[in-house]
C-alpha atoms as a PDB file:
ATOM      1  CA  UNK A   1     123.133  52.309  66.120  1.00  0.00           C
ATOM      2  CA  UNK A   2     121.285  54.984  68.222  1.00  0.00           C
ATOM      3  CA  UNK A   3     119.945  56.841  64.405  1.00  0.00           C
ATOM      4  CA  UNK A   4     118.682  53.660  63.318  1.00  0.00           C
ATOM      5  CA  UNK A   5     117.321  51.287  66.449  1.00  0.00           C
ATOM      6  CA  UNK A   6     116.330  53.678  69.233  1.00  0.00           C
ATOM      7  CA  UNK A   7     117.328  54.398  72.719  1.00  0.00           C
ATOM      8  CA  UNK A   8     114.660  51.426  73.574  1.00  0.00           C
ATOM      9  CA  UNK A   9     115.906  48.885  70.745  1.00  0.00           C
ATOM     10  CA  UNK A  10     119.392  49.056  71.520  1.00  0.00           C
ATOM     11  CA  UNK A  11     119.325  47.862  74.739  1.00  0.00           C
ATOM     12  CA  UNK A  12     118.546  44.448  72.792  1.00  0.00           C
ATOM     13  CA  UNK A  13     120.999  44.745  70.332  1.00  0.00           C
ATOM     14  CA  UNK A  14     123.995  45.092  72.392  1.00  0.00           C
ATOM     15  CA  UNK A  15     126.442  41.718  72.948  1.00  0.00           C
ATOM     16  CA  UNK A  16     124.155  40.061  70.689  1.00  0.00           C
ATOM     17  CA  UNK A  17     123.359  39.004  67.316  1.00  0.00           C
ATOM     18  CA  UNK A  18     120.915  39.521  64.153  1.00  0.00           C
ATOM     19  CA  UNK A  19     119.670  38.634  60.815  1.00  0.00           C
ATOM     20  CA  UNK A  20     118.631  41.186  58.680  1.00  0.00           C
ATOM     21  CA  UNK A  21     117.573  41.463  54.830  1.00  0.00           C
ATOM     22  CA  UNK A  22     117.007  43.978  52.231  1.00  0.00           C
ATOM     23  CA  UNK A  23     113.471  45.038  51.177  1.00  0.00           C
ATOM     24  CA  UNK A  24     111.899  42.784  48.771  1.00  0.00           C
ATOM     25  CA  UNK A  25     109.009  43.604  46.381  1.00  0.00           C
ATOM     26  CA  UNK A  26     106.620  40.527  46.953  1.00  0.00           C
ATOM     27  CA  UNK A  27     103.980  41.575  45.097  1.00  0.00           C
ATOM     28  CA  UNK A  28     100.467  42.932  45.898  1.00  0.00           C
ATOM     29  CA  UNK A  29      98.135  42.056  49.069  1.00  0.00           C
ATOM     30  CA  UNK A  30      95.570  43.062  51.321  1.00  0.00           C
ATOM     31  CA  UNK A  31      97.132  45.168  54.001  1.00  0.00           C
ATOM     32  CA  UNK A  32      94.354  44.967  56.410  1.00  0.00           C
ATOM     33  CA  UNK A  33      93.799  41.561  55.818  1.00  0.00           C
ATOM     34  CA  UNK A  34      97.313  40.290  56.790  1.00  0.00           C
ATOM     35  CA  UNK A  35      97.728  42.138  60.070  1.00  0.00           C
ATOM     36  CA  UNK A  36      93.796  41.218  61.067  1.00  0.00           C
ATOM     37  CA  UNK A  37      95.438  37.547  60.411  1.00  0.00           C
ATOM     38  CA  UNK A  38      98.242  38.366  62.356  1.00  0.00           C
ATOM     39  CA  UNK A  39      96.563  39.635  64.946  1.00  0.00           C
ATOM     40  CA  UNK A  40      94.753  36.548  65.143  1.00  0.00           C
ATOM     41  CA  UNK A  41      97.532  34.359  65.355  1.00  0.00           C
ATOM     42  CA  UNK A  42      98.810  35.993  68.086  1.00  0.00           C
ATOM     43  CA  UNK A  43     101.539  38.031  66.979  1.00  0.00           C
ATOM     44  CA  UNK A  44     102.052  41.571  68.094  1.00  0.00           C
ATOM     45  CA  UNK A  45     101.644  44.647  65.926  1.00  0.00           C
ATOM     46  CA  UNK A  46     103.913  47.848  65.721  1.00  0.00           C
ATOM     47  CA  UNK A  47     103.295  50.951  63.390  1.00  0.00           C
ATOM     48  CA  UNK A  48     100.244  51.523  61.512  1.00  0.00           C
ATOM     49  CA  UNK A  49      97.438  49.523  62.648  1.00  0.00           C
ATOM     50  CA  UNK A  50      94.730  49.485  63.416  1.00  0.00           C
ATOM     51  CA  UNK A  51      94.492  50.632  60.601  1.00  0.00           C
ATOM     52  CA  UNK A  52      93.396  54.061  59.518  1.00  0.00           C
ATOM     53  CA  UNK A  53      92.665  54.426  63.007  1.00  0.00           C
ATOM     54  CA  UNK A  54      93.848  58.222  63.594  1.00  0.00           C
ATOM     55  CA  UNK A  55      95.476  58.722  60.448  1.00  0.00           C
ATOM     56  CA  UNK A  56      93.554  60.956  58.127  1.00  0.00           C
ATOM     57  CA  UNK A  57      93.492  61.082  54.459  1.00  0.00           C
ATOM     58  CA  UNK A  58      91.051  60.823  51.371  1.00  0.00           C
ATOM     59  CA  UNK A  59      90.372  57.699  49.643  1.00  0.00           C
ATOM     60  CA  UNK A  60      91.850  57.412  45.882  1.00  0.00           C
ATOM     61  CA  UNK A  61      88.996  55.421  44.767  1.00  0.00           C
ATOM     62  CA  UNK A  62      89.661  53.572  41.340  1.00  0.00           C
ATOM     63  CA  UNK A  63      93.012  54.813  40.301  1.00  0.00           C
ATOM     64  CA  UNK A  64      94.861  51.453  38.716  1.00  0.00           C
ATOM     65  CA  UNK A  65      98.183  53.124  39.064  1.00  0.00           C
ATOM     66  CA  UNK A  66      97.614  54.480  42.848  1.00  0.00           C
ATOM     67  CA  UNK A  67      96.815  51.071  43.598  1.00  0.00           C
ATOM     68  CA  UNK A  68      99.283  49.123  41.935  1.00  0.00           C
ATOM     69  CA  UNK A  69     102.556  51.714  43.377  1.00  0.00           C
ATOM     70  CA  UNK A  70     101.066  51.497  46.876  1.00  0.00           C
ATOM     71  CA  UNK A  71      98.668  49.181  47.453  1.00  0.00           C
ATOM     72  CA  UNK A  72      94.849  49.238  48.582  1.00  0.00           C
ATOM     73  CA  UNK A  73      95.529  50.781  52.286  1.00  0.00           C
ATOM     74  CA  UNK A  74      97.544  53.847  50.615  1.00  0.00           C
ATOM     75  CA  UNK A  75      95.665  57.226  51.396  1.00  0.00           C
ATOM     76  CA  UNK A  76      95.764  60.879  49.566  1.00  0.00           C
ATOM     77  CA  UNK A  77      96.911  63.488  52.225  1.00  0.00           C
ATOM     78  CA  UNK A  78      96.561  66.739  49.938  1.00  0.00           C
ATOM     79  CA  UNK A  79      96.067  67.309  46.581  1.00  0.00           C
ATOM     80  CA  UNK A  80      97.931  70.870  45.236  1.00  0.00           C
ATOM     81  CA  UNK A  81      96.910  72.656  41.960  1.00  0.00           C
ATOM     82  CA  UNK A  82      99.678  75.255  40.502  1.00  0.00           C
ATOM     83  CA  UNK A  83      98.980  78.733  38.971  1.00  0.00           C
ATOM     84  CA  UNK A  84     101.738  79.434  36.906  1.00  0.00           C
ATOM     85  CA  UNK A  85     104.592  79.797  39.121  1.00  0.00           C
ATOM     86  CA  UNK A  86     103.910  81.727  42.181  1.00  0.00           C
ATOM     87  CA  UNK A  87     100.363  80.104  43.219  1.00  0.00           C
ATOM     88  CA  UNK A  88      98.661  77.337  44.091  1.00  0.00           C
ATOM     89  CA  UNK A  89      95.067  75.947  44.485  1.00  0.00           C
ATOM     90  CA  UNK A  90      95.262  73.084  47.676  1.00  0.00           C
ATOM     91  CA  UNK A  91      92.632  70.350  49.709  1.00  0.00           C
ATOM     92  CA  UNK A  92      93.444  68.257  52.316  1.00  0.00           C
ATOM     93  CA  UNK A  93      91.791  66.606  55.204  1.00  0.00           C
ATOM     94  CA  UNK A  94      91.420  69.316  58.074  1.00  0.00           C
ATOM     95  CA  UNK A  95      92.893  68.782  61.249  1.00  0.00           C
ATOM     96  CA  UNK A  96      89.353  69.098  63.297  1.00  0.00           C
ATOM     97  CA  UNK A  97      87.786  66.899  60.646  1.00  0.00           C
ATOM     98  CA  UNK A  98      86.763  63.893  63.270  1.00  0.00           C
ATOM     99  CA  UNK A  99      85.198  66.449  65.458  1.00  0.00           C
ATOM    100  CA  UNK A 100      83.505  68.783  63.513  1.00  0.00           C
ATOM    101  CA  UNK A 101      81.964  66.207  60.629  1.00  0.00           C
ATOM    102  CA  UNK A 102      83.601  68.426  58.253  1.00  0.00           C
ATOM    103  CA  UNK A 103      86.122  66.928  56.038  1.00  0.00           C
ATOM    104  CA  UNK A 104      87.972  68.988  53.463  1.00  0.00           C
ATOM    105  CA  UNK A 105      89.830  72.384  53.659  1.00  0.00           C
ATOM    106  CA  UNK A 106      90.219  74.099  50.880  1.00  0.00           C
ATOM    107  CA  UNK A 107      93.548  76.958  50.707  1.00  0.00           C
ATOM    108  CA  UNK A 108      94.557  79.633  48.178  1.00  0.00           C
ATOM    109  CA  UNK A 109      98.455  80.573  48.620  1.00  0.00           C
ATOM    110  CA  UNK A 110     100.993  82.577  46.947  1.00  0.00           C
ATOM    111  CA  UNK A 111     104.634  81.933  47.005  1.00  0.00           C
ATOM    112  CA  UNK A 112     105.357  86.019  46.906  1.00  0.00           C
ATOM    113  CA  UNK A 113     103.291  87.015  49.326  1.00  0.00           C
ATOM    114  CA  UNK A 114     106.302  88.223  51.899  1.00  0.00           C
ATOM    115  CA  UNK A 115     104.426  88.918  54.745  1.00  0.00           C
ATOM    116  CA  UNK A 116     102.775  86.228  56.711  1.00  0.00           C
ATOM    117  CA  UNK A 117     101.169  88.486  59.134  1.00  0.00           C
ATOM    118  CA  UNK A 118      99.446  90.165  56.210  1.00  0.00           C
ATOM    119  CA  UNK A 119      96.172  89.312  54.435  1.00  0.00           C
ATOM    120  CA  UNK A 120      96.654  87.639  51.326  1.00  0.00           C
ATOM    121  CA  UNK A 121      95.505  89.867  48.256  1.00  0.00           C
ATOM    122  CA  UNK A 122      92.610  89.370  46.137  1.00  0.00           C
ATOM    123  CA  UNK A 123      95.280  90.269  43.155  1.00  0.00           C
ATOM    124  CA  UNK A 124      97.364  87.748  44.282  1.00  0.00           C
ATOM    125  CA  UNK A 125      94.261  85.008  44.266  1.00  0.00           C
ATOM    126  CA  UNK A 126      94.769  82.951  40.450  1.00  0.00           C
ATOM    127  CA  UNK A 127      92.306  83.976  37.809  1.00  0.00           C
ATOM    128  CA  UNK A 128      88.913  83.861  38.564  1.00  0.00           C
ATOM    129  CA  UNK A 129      88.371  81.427  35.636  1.00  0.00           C
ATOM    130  CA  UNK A 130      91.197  79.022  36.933  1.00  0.00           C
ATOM    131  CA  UNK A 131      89.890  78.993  40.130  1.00  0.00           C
ATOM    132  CA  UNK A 132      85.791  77.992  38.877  1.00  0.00           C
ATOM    133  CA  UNK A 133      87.313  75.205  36.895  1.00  0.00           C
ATOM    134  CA  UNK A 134      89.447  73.826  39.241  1.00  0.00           C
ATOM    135  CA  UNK A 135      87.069  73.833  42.167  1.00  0.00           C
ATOM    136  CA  UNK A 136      84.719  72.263  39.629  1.00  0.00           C
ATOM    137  CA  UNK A 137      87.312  69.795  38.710  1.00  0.00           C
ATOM    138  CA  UNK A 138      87.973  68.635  42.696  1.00  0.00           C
ATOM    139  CA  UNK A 139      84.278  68.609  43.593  1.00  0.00           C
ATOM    140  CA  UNK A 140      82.868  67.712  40.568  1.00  0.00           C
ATOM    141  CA  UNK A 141      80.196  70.504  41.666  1.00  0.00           C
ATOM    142  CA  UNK A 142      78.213  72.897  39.046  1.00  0.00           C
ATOM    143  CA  UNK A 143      79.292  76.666  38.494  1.00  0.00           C
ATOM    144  CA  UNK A 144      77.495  78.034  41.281  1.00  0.00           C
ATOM    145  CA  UNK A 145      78.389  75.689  43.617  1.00  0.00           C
ATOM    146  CA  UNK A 146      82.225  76.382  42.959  1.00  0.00           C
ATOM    147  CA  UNK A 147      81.159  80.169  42.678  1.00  0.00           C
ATOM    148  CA  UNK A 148      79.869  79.784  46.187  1.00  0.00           C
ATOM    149  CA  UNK A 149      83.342  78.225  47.488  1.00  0.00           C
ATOM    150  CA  UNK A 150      85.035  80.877  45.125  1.00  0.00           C
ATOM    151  CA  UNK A 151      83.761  83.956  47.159  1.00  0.00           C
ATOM    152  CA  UNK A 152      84.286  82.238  50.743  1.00  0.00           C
ATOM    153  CA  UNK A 153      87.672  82.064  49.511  1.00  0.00           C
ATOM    154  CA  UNK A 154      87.998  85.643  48.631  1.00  0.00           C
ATOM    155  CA  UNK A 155      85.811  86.537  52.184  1.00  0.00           C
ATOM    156  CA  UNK A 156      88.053  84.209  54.381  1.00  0.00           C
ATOM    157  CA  UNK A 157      91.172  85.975  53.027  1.00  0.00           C
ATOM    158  CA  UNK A 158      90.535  89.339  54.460  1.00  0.00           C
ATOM    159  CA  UNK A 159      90.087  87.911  58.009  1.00  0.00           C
ATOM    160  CA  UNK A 160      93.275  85.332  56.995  1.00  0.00           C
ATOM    161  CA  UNK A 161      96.805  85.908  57.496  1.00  0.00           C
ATOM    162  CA  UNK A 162      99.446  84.042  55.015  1.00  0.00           C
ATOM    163  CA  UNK A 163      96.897  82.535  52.818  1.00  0.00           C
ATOM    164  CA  UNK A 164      92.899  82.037  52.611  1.00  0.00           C
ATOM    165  CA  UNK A 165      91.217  78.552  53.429  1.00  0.00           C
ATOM    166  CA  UNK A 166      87.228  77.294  54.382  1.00  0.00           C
ATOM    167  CA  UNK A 167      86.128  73.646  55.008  1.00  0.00           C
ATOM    168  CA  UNK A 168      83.792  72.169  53.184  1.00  0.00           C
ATOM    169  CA  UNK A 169      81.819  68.841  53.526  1.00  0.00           C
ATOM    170  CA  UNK A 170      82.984  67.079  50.396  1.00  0.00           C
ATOM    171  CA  UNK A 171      85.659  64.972  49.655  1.00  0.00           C
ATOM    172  CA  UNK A 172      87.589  65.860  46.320  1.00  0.00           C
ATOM    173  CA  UNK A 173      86.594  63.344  43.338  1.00  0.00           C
ATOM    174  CA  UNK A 174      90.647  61.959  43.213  1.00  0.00           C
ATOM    175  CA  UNK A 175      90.081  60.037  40.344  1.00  0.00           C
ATOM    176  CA  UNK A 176      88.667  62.759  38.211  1.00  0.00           C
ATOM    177  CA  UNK A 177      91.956  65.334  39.693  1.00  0.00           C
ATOM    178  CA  UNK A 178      94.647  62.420  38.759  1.00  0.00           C
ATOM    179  CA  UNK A 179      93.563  62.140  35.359  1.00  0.00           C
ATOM    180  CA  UNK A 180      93.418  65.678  34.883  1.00  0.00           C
ATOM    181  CA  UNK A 181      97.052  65.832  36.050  1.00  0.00           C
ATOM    182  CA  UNK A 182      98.218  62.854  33.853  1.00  0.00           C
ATOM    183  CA  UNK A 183      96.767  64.527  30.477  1.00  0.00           C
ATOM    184  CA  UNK A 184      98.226  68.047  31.048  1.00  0.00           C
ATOM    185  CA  UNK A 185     101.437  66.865  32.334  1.00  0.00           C
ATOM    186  CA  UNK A 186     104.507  65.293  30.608  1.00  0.00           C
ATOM    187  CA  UNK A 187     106.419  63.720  32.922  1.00  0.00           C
ATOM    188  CA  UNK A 188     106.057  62.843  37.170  1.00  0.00           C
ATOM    189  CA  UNK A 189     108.335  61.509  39.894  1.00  0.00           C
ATOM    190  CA  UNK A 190     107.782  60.137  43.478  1.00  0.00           C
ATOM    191  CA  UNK A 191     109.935  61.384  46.181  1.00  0.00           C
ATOM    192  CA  UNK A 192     109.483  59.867  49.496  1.00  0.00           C
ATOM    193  CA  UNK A 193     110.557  59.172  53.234  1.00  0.00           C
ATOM    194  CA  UNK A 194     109.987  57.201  55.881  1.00  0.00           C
ATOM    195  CA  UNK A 195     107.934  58.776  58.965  1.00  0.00           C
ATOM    196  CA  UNK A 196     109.168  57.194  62.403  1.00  0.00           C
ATOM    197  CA  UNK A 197     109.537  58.449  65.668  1.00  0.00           C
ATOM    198  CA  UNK A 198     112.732  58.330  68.016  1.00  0.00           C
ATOM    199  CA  UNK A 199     112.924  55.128  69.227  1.00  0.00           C
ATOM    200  CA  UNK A 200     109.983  53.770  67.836  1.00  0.00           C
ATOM    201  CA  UNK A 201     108.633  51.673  64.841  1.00  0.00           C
ATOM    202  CA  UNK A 202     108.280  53.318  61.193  1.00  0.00           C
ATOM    203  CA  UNK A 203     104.602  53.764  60.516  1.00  0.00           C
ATOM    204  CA  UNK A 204     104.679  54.695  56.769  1.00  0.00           C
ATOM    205  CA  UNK A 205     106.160  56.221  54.071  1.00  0.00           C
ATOM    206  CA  UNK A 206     105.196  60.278  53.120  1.00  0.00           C
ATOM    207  CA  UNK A 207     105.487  59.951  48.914  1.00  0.00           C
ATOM    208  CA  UNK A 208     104.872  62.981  46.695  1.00  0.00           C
ATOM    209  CA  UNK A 209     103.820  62.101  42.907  1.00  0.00           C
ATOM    210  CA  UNK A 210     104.825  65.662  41.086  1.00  0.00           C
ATOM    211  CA  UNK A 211     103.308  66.089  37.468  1.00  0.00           C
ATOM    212  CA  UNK A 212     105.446  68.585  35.065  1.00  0.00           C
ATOM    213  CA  UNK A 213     104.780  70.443  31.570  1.00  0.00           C
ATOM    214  CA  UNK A 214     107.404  71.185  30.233  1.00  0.00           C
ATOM    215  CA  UNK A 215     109.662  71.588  33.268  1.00  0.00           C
ATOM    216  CA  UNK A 216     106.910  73.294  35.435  1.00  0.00           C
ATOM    217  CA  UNK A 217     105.291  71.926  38.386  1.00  0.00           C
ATOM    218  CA  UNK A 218     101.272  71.425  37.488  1.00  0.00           C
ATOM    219  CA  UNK A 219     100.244  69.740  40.339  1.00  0.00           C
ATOM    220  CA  UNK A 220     101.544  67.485  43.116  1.00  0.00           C
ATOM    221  CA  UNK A 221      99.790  64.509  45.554  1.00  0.00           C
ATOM    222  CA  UNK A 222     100.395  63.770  48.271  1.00  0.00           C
ATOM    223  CA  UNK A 223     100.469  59.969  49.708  1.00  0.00           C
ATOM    224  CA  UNK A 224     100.501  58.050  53.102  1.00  0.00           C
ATOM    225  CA  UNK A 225     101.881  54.697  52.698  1.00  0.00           C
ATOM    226  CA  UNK A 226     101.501  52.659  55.793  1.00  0.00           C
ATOM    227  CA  UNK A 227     104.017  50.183  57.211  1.00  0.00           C
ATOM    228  CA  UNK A 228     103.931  47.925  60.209  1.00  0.00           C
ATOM    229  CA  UNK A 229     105.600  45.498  62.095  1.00  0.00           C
ATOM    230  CA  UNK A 230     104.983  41.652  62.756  1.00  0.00           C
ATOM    231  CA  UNK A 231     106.764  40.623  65.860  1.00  0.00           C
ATOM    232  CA  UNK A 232     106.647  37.115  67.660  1.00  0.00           C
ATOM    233  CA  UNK A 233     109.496  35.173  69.306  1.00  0.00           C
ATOM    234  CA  UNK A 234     110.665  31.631  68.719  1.00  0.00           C
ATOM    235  CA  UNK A 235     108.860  28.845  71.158  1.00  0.00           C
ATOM    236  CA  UNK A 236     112.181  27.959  72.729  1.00  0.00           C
ATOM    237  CA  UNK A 237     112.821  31.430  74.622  1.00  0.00           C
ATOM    238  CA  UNK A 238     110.761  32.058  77.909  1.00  0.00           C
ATOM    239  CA  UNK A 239     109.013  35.337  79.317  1.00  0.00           C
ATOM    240  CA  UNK A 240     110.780  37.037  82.077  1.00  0.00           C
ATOM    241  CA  UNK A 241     110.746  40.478  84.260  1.00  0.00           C
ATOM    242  CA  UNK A 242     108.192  41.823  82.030  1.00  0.00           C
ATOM    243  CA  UNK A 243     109.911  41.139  78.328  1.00  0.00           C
ATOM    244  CA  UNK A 244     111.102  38.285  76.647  1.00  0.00           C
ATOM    245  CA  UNK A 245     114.796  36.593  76.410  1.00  0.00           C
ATOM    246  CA  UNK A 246     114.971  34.806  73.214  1.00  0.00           C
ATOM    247  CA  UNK A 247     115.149  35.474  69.395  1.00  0.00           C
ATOM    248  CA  UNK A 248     112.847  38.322  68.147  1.00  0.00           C
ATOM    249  CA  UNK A 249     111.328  37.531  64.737  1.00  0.00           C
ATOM    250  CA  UNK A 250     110.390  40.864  62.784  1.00  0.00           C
ATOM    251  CA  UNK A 251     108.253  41.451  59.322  1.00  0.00           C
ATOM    252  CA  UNK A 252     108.232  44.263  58.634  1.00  0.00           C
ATOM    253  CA  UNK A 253     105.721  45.549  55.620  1.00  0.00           C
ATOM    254  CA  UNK A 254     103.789  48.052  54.061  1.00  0.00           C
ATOM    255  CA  UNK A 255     100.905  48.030  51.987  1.00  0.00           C
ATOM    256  CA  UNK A 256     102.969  48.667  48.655  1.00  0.00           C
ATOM    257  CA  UNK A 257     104.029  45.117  49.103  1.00  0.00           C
ATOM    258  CA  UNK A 258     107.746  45.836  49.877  1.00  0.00           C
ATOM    259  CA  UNK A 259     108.849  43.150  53.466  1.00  0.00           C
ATOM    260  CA  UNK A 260     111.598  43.452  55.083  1.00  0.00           C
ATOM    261  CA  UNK A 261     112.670  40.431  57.527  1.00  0.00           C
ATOM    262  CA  UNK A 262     114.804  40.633  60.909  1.00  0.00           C
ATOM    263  CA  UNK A 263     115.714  38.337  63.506  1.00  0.00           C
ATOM    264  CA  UNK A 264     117.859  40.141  66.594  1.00  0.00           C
ATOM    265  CA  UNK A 265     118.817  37.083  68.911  1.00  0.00           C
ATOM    266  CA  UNK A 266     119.230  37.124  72.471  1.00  0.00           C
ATOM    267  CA  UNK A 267     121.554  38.817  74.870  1.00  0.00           C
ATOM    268  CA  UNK A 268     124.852  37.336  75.195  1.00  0.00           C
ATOM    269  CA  UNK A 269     124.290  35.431  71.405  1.00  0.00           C
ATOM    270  CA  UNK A 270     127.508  37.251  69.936  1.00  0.00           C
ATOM    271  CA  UNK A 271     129.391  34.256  68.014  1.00  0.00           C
ATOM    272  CA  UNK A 272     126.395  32.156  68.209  1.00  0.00           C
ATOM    273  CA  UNK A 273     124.070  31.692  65.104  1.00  0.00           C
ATOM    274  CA  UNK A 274     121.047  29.402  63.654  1.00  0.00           C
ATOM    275  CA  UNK A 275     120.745  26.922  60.998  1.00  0.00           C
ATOM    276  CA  UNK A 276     119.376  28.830  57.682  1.00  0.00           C
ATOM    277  CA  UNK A 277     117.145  26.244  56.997  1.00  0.00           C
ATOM    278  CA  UNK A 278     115.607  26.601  60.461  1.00  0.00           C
ATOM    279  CA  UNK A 279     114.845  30.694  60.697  1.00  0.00           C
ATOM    280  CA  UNK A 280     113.406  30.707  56.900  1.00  0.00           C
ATOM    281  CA  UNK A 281     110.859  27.736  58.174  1.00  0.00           C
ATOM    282  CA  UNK A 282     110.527  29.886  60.951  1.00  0.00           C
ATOM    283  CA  UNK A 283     109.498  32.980  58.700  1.00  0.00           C
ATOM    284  CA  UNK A 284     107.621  30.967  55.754  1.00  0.00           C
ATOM    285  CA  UNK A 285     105.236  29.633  59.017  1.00  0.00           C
ATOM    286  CA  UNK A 286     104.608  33.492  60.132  1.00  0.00           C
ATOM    287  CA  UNK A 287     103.687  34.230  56.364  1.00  0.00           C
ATOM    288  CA  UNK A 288     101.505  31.004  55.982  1.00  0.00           C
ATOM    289  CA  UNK A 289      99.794  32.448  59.120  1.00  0.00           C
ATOM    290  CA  UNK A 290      99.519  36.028  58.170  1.00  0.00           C
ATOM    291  CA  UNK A 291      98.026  34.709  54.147  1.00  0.00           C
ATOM    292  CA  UNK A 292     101.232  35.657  52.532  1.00  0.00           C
ATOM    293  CA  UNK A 293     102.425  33.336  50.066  1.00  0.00           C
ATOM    294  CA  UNK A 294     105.470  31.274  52.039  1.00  0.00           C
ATOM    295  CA  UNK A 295     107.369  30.551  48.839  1.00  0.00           C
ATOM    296  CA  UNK A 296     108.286  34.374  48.788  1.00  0.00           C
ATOM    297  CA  UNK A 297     110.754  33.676  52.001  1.00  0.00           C
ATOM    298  CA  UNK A 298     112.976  32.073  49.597  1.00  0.00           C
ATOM    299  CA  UNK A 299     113.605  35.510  47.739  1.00  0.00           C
ATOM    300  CA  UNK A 300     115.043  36.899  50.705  1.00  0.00           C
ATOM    301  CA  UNK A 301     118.962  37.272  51.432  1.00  0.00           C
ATOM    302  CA  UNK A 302     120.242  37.596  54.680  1.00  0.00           C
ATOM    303  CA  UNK A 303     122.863  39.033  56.144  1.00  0.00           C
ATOM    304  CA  UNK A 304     124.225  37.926  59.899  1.00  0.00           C
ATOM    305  CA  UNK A 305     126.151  40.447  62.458  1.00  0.00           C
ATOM    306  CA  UNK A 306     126.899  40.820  66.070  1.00  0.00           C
ATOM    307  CA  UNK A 307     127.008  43.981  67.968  1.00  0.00           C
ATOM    308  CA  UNK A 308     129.266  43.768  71.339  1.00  0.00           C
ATOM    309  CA  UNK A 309     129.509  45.957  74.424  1.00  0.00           C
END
């Protein structure tokens, strides 16, 4: 119970009871849009939101199949380009981004270089041809321009350890990279996990979409997916000492359109339970209010335990 609630959530688990359900695919919606609504209404908010608020990542623009796996709120954290096997061409948002105004790092790095304390080698750079087409490719720029990022590469890798890297002030032109990567690829796979901290709510999945040729990795993106929580408590439960004793209502949701529901009842409710046809009202009401379509409630199965001291 500790790996999955929390130090924190425990403490209202123990002698009492919950509903809980699988995640359900309830189709597509505006991920912003539902949590500004439930903000409205009064519920509270855990995880991502506001959202992107401090997260970082570029936008995927008009990419029908980005959109449709993960929604409109999903962001691109990096973008890698392989050389053969041993090297690869990355962007991603840099960490000092906010501050400095500039947005995207560019990075050169070579699995066999051994040495991290070491300068990585111009030999060990991808062809110089690979390189001016795929900076071209990223930034949609003209030869000179990626010439230009080309030799900063080559200058910031003798003053580098481990690999070479500038910032630039473009963002990469995603749409332009994922088609690339669909036509000179033959097959892809997501693998993903959920980011949480100890004790606290999950604020989004980390998904990688890897494109292979013929059994070798091409490229690979990198996505944020962000999830949230939707918390509010039933009207017959009172506030006390700072936190409330009563039934905790949970939906929990990420921009992909996958909910999850939860109800964890109050302390001491071991053996006791409520009506089925009362907590579903209860959650179609919190979707009418947050502009998710109530009828979806009825896809949901749940499943009722107790946890005693």
């Amino acid at each position: 119970m500790l790996f999955l609630y929390g130090p924190f959530l425990l403490m209202d688990l123990l002698d009492s009871s919950w509903y809980y359900s699988e995640e359900v695919d309830i189709g597509s919606f505006d991920y912003n849009s539902v949590l500004t609504k439930a903000e409205k209404a009064g519920y509270e908010i855990e995880g991502s939101w506001p959202w992107p608020g401090n997260f970082s990542g570029f936008e995927p623009g008009d990419v029908s199949e980005v959109r449709e796996n993960f929604g409109s709120a999903v962001l691109v954290q990096n973008i890698r380009l392989n050389y053969k096997d041993d090297s690869e061409l990355m962007v991603f948002v840099c960490e000092n981004g906010t501050e400095t105004g500039i947005k995207t790092c560019i990075a050169v790095s070579n699995f066999s270089h051994s040495d991290p304390k070491s300068p990585l080698q111009l030999s060990e750079f991808p062809d110089d041809s690979w390189m001016l087409e795929k900076l071209g490719l990223l930034f949609g720029s003209d030869e000179k321009a990626s010439e230009k990022y080309l030799e900063a590469l080559k200058k910031a890798a003798q003053n580098q350890t481990w690999d070479a890297e500038i910032q630039v002030n473009e963002s990469p032109d995603f749409p332009a990279v994922y088609a690339y990567l669909a036509e000179n690829s033959d097959d892809s796979s997501y693998d993903n996990y959920v980011l949480s901290f100890y004790g606290y709510p999950k604020i989004g999945s980390d998904t990688k979409e890897v494109f292979l040729k013929d059994g070798n990795q091409v490229g690979l993106v990198r996505y944020f997916v962000p999830k949230a929580g939707v918390v509010t408590y039933d009207k017959e439960n009172r506030y006390m000492g700072n936190r409330y004793i009563g039934n905790k209502y949970i939906v929990e949701l990420d921009s992909s359109g996958k909910v999850r529901l939860e109800i964890i009842m109050h302390v001491g409710s071991v053996g006791e339970s409520i009506p089925e046809k009362k907590y579903r009202a209860f959650f179609r009401e919190m979707f009418e209010e947050m502009g998710l379509p109530p009828e979806a409630v009825d896809n949901f199965e749940f499943f009722h335990t107790s946890l005693m001291m």
